[in-house]
Structure formats: C-alpha cells, structure tokens
Protein backbone atom coordinates (compact mmCIF):
# COMPACT_ATOMS: atom_id res chain seq x y z
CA UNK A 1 -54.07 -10.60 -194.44
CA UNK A 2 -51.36 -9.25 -192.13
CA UNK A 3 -49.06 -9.13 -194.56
CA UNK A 4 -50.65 -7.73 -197.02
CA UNK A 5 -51.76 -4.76 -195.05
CA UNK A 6 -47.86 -4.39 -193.61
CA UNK A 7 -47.18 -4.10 -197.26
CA UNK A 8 -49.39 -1.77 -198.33
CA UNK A 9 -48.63 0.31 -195.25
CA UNK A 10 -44.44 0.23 -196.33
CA UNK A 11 -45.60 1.28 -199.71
CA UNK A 12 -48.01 4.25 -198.41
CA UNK A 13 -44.60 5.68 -196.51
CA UNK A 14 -42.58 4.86 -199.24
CA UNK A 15 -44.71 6.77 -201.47
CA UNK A 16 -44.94 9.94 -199.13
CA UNK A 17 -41.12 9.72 -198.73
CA UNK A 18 -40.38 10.14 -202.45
CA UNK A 19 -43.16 12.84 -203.13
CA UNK A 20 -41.50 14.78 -200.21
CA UNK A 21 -38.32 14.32 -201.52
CA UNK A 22 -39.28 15.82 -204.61
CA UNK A 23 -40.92 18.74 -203.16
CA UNK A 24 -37.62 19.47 -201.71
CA UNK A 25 -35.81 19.20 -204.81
CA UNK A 26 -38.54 21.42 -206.85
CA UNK A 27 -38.10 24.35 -204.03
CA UNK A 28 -34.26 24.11 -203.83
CA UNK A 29 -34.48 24.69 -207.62
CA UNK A 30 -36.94 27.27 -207.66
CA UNK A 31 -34.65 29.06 -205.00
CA UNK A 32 -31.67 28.30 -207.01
CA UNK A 33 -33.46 30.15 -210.22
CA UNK A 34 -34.24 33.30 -208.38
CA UNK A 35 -30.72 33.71 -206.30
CA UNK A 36 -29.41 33.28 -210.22
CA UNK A 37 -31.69 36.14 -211.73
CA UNK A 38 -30.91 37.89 -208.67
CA UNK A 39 -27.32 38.16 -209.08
CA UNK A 40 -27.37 39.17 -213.20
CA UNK A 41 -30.06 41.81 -212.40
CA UNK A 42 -27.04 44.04 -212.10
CA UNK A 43 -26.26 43.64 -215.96
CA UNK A 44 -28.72 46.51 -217.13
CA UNK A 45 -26.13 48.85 -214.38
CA UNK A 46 -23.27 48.58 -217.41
CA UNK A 47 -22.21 52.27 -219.06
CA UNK A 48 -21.48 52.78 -222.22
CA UNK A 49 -17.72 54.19 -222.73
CA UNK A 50 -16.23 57.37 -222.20
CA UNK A 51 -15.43 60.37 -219.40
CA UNK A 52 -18.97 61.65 -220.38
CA UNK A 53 -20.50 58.23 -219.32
CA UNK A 54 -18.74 58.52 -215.74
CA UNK A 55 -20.23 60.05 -212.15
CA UNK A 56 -16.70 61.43 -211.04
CA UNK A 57 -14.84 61.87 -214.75
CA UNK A 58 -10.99 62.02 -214.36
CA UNK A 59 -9.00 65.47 -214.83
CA UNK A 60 -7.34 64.01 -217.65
CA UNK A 61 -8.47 61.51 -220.44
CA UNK A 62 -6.36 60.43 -222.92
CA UNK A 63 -6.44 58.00 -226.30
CA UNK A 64 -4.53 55.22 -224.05
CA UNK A 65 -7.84 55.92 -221.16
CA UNK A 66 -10.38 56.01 -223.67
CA UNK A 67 -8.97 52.84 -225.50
CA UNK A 68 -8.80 51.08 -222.38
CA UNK A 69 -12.34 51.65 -221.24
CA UNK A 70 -13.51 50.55 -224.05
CA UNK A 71 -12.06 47.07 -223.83
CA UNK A 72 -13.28 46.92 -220.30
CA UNK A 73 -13.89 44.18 -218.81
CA UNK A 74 -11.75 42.27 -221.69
CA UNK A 75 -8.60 40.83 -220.30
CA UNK A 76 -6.52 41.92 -223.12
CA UNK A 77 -4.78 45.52 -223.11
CA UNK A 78 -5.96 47.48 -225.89
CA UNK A 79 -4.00 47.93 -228.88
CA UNK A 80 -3.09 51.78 -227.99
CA UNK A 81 -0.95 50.83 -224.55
C-alpha cells in the first residue's frame, strides 16, 4: 500500500510540474506575439514618395533625389545615379 500511494504521489507532482511548465511556455509565447506586433505597428508610418510627401522638404529636388526616394529602402542605387 505504501508504495502505491508514494507512486501516485510522484505522479501527482510530476503531473503539476509539466502543466506548469506549459503554462510558462504558452505565456512566453503569447508575450513573444505581442512584442512582434508591437514592433511592425510602425509599418502603417511609411510615406509615399516625393518632396510633397516630406515634413521638412529639401531646397532642392532633383530627378537623381526623386529616383532615389523612390527606391528607398532598396539596397540598390537607382538607375538615374
């Protein structure tokens, strides 16, 4: 009978260990998901191209300007530089 109950008892805490354990995991990755939308929330910030488009236009805006903010954020230079 002893050990029977010891084993039941070792199984209980084994039991509680592993549904803890995936609590954790479930908040981590709930936490995870909203530090990720967090940090793309900014997407709906982007401008569409051109001096007219800008808070503090430049003096001067040329084909070579305009070309390049287009392209932005492409790595490649436009074709007009």
């Amino acid at each position: 009978m002893r050990i029977s109950t010891s084993v039941v008892f070792a199984c209980g805490v084994v039991s509680g260990l592993a549904i803890l354990s995936l609590m954790r995991a479930a908040a981590l990755a709930d936490a995870a998901g909203s530090r990720m939308s967090h940090r793309h929330s900014g997407q709906d910030r982007v401008r569409q191209a051109g001096p007219a488009q800008m808070k503090s236009p430049p003096p001067s805006w040329d084909e070579v300007d305009e070309a390049s903010d287009e392209s932005f954020p492409a790595s490649d230079p436009p074709s007009t530089y």
